[in-house]
PDB file of N, CA and C in Angstrom:
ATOM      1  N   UNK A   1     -22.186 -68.910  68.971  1.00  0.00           N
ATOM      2  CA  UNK A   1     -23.297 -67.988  69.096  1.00  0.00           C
ATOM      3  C   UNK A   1     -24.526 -68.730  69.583  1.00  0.00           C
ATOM      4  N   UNK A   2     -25.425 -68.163  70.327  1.00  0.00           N
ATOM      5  CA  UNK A   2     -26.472 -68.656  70.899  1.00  0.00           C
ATOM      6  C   UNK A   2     -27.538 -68.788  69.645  1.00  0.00           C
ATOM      7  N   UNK A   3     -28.445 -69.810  70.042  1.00  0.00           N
ATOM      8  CA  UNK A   3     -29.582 -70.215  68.833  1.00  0.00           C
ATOM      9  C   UNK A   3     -30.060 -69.183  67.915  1.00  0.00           C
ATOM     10  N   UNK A   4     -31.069 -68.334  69.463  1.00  0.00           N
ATOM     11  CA  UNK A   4     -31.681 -66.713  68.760  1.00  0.00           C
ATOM     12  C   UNK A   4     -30.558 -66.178  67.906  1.00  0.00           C
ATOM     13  N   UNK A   5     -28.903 -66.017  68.214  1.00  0.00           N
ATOM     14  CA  UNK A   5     -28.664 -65.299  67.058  1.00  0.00           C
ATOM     15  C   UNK A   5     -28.812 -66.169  66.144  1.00  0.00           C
ATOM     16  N   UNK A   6     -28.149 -66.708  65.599  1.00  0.00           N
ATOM     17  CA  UNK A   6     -28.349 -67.645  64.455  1.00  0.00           C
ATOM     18  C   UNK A   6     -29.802 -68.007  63.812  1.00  0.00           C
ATOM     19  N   UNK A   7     -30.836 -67.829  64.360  1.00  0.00           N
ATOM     20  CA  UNK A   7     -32.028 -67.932  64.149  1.00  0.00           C
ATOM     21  C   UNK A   7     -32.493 -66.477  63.345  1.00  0.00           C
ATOM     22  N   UNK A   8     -32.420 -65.439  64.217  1.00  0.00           N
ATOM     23  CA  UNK A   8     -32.055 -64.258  63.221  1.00  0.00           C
ATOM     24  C   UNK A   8     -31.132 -63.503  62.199  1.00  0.00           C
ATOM     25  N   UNK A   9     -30.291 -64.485  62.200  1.00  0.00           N
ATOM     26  CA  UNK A   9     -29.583 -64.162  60.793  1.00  0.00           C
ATOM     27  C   UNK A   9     -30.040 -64.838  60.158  1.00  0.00           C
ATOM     28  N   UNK A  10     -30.629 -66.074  60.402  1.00  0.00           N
ATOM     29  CA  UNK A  10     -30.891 -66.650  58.922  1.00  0.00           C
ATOM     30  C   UNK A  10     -32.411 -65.935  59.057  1.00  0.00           C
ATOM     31  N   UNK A  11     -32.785 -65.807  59.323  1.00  0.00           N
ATOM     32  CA  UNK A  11     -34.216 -64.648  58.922  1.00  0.00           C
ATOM     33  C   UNK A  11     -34.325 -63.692  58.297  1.00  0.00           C
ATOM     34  N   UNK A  12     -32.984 -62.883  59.037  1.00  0.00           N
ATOM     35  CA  UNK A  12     -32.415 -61.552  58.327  1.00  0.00           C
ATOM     36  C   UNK A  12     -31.910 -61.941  56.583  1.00  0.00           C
ATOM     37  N   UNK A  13     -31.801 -62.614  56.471  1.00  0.00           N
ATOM     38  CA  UNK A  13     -30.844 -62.968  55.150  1.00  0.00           C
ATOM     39  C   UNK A  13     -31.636 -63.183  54.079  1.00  0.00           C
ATOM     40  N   UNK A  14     -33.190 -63.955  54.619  1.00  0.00           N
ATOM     41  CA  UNK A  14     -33.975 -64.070  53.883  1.00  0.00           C
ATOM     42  C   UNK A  14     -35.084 -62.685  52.867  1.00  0.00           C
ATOM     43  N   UNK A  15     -34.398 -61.405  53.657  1.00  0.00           N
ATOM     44  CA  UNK A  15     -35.328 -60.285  53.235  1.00  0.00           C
ATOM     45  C   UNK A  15     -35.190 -59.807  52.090  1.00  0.00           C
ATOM     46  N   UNK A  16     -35.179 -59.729  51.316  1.00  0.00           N
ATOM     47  CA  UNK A  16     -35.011 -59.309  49.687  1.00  0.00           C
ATOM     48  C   UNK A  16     -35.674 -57.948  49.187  1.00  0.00           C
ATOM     49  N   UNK A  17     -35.972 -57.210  50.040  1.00  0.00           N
ATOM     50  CA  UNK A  17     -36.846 -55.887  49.162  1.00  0.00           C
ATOM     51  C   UNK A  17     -36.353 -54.522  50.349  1.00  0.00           C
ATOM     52  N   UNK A  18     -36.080 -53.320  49.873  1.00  0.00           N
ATOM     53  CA  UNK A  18     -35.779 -52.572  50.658  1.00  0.00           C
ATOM     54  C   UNK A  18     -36.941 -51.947  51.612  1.00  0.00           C
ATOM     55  N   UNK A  19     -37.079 -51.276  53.361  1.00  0.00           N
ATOM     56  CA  UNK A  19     -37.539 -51.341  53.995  1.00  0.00           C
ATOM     57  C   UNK A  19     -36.830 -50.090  54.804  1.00  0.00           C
ATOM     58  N   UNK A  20     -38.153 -49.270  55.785  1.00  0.00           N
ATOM     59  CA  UNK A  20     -37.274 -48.498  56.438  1.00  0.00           C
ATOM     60  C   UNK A  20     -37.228 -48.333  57.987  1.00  0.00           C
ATOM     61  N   UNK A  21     -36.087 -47.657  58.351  1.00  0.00           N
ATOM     62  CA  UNK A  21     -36.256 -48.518  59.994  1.00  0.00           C
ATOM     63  C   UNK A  21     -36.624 -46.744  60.441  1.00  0.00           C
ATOM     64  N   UNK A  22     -36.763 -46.742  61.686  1.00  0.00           N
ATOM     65  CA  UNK A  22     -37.375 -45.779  62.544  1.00  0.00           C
ATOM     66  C   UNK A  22     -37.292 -46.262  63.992  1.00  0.00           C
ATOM     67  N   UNK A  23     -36.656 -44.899  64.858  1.00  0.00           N
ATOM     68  CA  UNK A  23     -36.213 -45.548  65.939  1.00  0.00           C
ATOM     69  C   UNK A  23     -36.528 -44.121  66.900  1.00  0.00           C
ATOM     70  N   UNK A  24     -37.047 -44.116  68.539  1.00  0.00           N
ATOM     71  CA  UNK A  24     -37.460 -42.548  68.802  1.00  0.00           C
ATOM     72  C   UNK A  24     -36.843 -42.667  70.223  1.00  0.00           C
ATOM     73  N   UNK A  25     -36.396 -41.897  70.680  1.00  0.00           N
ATOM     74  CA  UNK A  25     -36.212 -41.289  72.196  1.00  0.00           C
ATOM     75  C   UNK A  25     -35.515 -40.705  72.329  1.00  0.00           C
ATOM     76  N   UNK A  26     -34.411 -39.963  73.059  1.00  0.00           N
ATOM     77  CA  UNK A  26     -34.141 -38.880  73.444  1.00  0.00           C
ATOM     78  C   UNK A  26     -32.470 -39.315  73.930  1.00  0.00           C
ATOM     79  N   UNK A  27     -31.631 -38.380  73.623  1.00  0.00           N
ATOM     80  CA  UNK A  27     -30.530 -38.251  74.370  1.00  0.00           C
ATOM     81  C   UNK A  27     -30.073 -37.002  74.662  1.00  0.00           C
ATOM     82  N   UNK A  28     -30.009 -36.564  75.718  1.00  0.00           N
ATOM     83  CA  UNK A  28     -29.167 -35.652  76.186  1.00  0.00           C
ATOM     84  C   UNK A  28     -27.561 -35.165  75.968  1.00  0.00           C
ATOM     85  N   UNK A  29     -27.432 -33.681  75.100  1.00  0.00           N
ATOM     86  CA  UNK A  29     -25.802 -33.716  74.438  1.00  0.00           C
ATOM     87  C   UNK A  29     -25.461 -32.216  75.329  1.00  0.00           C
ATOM     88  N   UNK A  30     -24.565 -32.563  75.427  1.00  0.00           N
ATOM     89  CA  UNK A  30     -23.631 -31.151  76.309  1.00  0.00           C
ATOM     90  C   UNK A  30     -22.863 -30.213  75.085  1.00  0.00           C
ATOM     91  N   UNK A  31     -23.081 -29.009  75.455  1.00  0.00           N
ATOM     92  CA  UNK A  31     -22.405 -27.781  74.849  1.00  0.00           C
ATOM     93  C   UNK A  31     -21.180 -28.105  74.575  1.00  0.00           C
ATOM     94  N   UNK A  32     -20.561 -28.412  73.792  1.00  0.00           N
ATOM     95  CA  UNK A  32     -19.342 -28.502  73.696  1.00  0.00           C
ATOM     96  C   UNK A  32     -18.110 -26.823  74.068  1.00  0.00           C
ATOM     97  N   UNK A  33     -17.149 -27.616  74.794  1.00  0.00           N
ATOM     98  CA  UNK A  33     -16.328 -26.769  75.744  1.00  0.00           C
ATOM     99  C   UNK A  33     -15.315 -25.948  74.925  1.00  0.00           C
ATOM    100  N   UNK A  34     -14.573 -24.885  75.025  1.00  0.00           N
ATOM    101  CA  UNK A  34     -13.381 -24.979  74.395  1.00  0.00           C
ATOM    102  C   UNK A  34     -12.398 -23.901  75.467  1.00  0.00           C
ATOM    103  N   UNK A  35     -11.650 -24.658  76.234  1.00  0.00           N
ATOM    104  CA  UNK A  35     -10.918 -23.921  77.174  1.00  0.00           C
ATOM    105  C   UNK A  35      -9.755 -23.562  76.443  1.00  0.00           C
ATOM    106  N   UNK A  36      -8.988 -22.054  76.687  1.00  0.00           N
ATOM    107  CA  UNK A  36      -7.618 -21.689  76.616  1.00  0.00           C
ATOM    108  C   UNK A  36      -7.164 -21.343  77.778  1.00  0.00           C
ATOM    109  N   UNK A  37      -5.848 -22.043  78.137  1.00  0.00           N
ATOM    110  CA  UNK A  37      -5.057 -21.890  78.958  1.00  0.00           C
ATOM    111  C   UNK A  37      -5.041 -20.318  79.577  1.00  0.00           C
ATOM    112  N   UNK A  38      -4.656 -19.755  80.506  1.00  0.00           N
ATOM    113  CA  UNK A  38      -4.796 -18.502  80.987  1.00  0.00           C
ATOM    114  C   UNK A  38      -5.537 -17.732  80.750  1.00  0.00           C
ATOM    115  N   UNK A  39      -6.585 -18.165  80.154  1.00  0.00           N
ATOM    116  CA  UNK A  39      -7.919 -16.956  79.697  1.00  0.00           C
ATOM    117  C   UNK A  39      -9.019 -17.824  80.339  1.00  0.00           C
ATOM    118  N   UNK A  40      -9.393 -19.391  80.195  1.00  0.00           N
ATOM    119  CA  UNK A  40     -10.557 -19.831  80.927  1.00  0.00           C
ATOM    120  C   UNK A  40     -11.454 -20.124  79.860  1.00  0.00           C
ATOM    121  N   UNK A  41     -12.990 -20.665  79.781  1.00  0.00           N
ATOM    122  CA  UNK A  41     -13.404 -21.042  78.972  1.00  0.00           C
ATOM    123  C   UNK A  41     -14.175 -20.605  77.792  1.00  0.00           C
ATOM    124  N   UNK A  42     -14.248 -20.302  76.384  1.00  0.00           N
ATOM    125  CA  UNK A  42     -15.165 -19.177  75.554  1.00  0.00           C
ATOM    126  C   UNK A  42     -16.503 -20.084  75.503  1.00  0.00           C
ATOM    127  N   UNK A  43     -17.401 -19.603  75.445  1.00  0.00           N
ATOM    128  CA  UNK A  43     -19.186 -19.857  74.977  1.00  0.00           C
ATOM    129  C   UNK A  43     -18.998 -19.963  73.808  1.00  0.00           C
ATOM    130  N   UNK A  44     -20.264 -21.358  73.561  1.00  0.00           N
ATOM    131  CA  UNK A  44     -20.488 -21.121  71.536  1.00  0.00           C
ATOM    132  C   UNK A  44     -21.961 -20.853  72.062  1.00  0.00           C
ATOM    133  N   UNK A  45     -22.305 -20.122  71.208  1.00  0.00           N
ATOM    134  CA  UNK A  45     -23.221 -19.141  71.181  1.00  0.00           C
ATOM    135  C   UNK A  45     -24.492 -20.717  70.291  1.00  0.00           C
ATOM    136  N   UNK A  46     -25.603 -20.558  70.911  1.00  0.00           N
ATOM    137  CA  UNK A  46     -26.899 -21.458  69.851  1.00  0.00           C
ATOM    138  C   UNK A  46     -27.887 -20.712  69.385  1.00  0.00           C
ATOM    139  N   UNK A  47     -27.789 -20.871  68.067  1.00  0.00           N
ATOM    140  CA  UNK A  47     -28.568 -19.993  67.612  1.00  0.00           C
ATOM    141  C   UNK A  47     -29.999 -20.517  67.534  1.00  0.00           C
TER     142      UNK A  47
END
């Protein structure tokens, strides 16, 4: 492993008290599909 990691684990290791993480941006999720054979595809409805 390269220095930096090893440098941050032993940093990481040193933390002793609980802490909270927070993280922000965006991902884009698709409708999920549900095709049947000879009929084609049904809609889920968002409420």
């Amino acid at each position: 492993m390269s220095s930096f990691v090893n440098d941050l684990a032993a940093v990481l290791q040193q933390v002793s008290r609980p802490s909270d993480f927070y993280a922000t941006g965006t991902l884009e999720i698709h409708t999920p599909r549900l095709g049947v054979e000879g009929v084609g595809h049904a809609p889920f409805p968002w409420n």
